[in-house]
Each structure stands twice: as C-alpha cells, then as structure tokens.
Protein backbone atom coordinates (compact mmCIF):
# COMPACT_ATOMS: atom_id res chain seq x y z
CA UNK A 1 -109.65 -161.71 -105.01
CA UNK A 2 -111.60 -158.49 -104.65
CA UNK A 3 -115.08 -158.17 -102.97
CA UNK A 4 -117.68 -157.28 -105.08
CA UNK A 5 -117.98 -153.31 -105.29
CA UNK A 6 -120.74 -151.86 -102.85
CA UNK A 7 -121.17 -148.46 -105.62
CA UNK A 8 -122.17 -144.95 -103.27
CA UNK A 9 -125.21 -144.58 -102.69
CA UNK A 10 -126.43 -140.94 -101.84
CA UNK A 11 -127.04 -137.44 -102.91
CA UNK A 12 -124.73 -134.37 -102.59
CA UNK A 13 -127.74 -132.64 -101.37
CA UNK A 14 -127.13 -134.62 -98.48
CA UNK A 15 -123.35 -133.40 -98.13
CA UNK A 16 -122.16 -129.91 -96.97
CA UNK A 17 -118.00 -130.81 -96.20
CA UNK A 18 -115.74 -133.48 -98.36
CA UNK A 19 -113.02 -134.52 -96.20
CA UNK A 20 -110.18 -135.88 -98.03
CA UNK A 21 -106.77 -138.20 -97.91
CA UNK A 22 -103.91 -137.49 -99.72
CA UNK A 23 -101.34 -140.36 -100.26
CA UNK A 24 -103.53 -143.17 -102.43
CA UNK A 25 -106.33 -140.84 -102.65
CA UNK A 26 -105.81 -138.08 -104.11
CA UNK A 27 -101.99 -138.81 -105.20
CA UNK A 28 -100.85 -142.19 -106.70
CA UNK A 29 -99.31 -143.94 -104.19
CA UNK A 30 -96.76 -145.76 -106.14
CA UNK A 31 -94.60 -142.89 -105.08
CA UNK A 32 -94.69 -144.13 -101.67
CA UNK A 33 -95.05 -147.30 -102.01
CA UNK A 34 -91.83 -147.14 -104.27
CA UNK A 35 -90.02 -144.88 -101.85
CA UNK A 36 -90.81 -146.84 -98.35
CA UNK A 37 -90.14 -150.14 -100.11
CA UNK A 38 -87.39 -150.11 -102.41
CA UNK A 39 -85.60 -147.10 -102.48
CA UNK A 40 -84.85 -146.31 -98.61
CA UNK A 41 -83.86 -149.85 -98.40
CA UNK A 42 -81.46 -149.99 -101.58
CA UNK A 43 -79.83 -146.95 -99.98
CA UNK A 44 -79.70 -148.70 -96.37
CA UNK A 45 -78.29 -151.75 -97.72
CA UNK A 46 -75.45 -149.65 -99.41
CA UNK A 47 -74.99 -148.03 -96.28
CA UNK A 48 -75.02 -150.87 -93.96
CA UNK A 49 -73.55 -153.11 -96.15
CA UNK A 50 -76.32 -155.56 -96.48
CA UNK A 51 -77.73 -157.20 -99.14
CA UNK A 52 -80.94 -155.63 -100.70
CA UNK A 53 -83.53 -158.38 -99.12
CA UNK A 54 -81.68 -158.16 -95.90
CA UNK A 55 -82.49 -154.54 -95.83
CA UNK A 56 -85.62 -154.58 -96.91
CA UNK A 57 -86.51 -157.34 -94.58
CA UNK A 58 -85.11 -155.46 -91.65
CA UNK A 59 -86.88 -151.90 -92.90
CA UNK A 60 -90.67 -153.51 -93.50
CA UNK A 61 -90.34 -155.03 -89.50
CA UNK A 62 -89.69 -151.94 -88.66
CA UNK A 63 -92.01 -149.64 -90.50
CA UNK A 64 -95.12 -152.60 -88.92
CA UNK A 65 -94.00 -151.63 -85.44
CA UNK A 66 -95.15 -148.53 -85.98
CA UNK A 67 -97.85 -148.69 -88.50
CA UNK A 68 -101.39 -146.67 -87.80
CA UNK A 69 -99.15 -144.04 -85.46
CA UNK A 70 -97.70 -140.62 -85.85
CA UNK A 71 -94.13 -142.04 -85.95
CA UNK A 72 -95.03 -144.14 -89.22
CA UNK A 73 -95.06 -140.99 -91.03
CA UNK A 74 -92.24 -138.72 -89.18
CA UNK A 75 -89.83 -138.14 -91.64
CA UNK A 76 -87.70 -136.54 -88.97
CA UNK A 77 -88.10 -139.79 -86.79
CA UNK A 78 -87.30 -142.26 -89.29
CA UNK A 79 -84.01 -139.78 -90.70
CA UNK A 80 -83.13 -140.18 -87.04
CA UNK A 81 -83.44 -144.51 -86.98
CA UNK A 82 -82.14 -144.76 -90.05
CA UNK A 83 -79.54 -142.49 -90.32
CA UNK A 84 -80.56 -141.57 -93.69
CA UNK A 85 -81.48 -137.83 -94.57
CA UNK A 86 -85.01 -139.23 -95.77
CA UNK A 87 -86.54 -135.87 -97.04
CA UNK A 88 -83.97 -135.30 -99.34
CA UNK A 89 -84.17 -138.55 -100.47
CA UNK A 90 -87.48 -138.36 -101.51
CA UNK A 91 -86.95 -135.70 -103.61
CA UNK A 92 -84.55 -137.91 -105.75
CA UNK A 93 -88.21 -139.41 -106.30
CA UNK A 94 -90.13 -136.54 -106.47
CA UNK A 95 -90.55 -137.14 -109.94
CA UNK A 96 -93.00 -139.91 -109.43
CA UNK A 97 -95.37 -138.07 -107.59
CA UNK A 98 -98.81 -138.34 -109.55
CA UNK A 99 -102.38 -136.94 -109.33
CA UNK A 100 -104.73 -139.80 -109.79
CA UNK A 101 -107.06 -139.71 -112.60
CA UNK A 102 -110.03 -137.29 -112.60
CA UNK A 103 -109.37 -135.59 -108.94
CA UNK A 104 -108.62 -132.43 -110.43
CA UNK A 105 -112.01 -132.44 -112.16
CA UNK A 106 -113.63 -133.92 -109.16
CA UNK A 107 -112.50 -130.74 -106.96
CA UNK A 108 -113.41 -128.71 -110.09
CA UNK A 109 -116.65 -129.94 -109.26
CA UNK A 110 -116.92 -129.59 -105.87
CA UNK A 111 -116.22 -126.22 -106.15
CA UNK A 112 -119.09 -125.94 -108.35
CA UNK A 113 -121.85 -127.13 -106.03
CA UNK A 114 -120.76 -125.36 -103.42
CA UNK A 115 -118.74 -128.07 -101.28
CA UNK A 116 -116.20 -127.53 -98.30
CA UNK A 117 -113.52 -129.49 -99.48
CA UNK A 118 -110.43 -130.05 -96.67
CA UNK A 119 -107.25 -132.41 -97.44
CA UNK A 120 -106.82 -134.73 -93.86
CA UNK A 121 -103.06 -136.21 -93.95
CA UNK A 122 -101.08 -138.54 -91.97
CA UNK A 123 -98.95 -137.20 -94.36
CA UNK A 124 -95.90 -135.36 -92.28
CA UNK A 125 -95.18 -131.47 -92.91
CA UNK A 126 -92.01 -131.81 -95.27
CA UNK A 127 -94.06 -135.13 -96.86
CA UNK A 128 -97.16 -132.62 -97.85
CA UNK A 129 -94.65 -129.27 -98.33
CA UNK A 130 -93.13 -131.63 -101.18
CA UNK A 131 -95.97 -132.64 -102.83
CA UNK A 132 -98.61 -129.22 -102.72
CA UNK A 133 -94.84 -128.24 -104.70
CA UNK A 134 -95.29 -130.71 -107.31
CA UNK A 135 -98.72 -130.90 -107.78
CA UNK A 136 -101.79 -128.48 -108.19
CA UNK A 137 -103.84 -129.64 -105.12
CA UNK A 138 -103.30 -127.03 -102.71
CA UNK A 139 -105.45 -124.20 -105.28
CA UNK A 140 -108.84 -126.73 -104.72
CA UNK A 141 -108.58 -127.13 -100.98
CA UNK A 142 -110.31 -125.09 -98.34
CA UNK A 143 -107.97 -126.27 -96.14
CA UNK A 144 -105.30 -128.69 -95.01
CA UNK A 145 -104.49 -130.79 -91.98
CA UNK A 146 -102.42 -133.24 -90.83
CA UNK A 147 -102.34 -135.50 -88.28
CA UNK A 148 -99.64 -134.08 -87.11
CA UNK A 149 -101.11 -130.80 -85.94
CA UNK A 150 -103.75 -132.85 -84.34
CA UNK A 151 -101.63 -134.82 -82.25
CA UNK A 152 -102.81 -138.02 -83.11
CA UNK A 153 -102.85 -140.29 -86.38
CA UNK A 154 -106.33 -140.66 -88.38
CA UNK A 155 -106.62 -144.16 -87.34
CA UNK A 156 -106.98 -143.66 -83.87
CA UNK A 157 -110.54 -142.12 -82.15
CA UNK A 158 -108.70 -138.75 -80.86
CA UNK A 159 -108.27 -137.53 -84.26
CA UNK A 160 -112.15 -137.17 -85.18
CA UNK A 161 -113.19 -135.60 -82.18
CA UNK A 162 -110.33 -133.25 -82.59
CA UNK A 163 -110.86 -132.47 -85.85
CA UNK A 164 -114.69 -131.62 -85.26
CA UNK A 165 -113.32 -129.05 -83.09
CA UNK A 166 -111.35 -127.79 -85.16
CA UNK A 167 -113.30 -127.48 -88.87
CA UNK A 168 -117.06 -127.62 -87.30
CA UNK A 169 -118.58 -129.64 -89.45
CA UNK A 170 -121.90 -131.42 -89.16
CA UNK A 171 -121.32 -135.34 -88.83
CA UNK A 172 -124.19 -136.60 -90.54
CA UNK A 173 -123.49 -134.12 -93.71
CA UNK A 174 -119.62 -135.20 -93.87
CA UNK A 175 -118.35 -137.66 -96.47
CA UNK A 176 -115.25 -139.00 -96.20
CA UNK A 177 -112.78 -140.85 -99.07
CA UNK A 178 -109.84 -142.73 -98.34
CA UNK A 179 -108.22 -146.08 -99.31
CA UNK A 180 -107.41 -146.87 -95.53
CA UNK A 181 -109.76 -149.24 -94.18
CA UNK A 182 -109.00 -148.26 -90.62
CA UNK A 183 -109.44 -145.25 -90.94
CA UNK A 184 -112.75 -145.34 -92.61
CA UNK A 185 -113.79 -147.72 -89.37
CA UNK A 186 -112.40 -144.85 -87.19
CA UNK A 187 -114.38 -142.35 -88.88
CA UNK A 188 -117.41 -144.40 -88.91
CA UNK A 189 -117.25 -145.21 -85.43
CA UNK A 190 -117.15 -141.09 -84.49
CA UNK A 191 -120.04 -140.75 -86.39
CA UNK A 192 -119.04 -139.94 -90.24
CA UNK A 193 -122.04 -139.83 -92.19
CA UNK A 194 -120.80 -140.80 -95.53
CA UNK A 195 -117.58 -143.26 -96.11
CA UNK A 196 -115.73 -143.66 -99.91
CA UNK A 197 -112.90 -146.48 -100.07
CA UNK A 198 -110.79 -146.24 -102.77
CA UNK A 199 -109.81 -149.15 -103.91
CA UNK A 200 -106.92 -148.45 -106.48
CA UNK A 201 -104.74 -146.37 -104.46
CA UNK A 202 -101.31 -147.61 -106.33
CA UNK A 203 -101.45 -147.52 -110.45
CA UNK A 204 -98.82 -150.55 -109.84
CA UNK A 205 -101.83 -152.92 -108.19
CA UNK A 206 -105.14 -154.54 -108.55
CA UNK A 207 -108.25 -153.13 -107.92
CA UNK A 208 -109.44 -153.90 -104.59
CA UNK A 209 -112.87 -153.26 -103.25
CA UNK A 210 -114.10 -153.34 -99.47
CA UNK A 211 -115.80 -155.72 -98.20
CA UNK A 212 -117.40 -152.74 -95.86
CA UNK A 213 -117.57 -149.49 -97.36
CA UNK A 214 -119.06 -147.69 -100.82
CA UNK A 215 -116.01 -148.49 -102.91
CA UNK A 216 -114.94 -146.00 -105.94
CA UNK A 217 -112.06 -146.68 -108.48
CA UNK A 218 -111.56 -143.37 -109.40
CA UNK A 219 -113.39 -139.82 -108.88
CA UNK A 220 -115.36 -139.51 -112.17
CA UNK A 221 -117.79 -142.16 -110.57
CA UNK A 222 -118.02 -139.46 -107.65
CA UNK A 223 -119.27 -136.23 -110.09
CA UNK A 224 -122.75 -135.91 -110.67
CA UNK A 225 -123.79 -138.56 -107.68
C-alpha cells in the first residue's frame, strides 16, 4: 500500500537549477523495466538453453549484485557477462521508449521562468545516445550528464560533490526529481535543497508515494508551484 502523498511544498522563486533523472522520470520506464526483465532473459534462455524462469531467475541475481553501481548500467559490461550484444537488442525495443505525461510542457515551462534545467543519468552513453534519438528531450536540456563521466553512480556520495564541481550550482537553490529513493537520500545528505520523488515511474504499476520525500505523480502538479 502506498504512503500517503507528502505534495511539494515551495516556490520557484526559491529555485535557480532543476536537476533531472531520466529513466522513470522523465521517460516511462516500462521500457526498461520490460527490457532488463523479460526480454534479455527470453533471449538468454534461447541461448543457453534454459527455460524462461530459469533465466530470468539467474539474470535478476545477477543484475542485485550490482544494483546502485556503475556496472548496473554498463551496457558494454553486461554484453560482455552475458554474451549478448545488449545495445542492439534494445533497439529491437526501442519502440517502447515513452515520454511521460506533461514533461515536455514542464521543460516548456522551465524555460519560461528562467530555470537551469540539466538531465543527471545513470543511464550509460549508448543507453542515453538511443533515447535523446527517439525522443525530443535533448532540445529542453541545458545540459546532460551521466554517471558515467563522473565516475561514480548517483547513489553513492562521490557523485554530488563531483557534480557541484562540475555545473556550480548553489545547494540550497537546487531541486532535484527522481523516482530513486536512494538517490534522493544521497542528494539530501550532500545538501540538496529541494527533493521530488516520483512515484509512477512505470505506466505498467501502481502509484507509489514516499514515505520521505515531496512525492509528484506527474509534472503538471510541478508547473505553476
């Protein structure tokens, strides 16, 4: 059962820079939910010769070892383990990749009142190259970076302070959204002044609210805050 929704609380006057996930943020992320979870292993299991739950079984152990790290979301790394080409793969998919509702008119609107607006990714390289193609994202952005770049994944403390250096933003005028509890903790814990969760990152599931943080379902409840 879902928390009750804490609803945002605050004033854009109070926010300069609108830092930004991608996958069950901004993008629906039945895509990879989809792709992670039943396609890769469908295709292992006819490669391996196992049966789909075997496969899938075998693939979700593996993907929790390395959950919250760089590695989760190496394409290259996991084409390597599982001997699957896994970009191309995901392009047999590519056609499920989906802006959520409203973001477009969200950025729209940050652009309006005069927000710095910068997409932060675990996302890998070929992961984002493949969706800025099939989407309409990268035109609203300021800026994009992944973890990647950074060295470390947005989960961990590294990230933050690295990414200060990088952008220069103030702390307490920052708002963050993203529908990864740990990472909202992480950003909270470097100093993040404002913190969204979003709690229907997959079309495909239930709303779910935190228990911690300002909660939105989608963006709309965002514009004119």
């Amino acid at each position: 059962m879902s928390p009750p929704q804490i609803k945002p609380d605050f004033s854009w006057s109070e926010v300069d820079t609108v830092l930004l996930d991608m996958d069950g943020t901004l993008l629906d992320k039945y895509f990879d939910d989809h792709f992670w979870e039943e396609y890769v292993p469908k295709i292992f299991a006819e490669v391996h010769g196992l049966s789909a739950q075997e496969a899938r079984k075998e693939l979700l152990l593996r993907y929790q070892n390395v959950e919250s790290t760089l590695q989760w979301a190496d394409l290259d790394y996991w084409s390597e383990q599982l001997g699957l080409d896994i970009p191309e793969l995901k392009c047999k998919v590519d056609h499920l990749i989906q802006v959520h509702p409203y973001v477009v008119d969200f950025l729209n609107y940050m652009k309006r009142i005069n927000k710095r607006v910068h997409l932060v990714t675990n996302a890998h390289s070929k992961t984002l190259d493949l969706k800025l193609r099939k989407t309409v994202l990268g035109s609203h952005l300021d800026s994009i970076v992944c973890a990647e770049e950074i060295g470390y994944a947005k989960e961990e403390p590294q990230f933050w302070s690295k990414l200060h250096q990088r952008l220069q933003f103030d702390r307490e005028r920052t708002l963050l959204a993203d529908d990864t509890a740990k990472v909202l903790h992480a950003a909270r814990q470097y100093g993040i002044g404002f913190l969204i969760f979003v709690a229907r990152p997959s079309s495909r599931l239930p709303v779910q609210h935190s228990a911690d943080f300002p909660s939105v379902v989608f963006f709309n409840e965002l514009i004119s805050q």
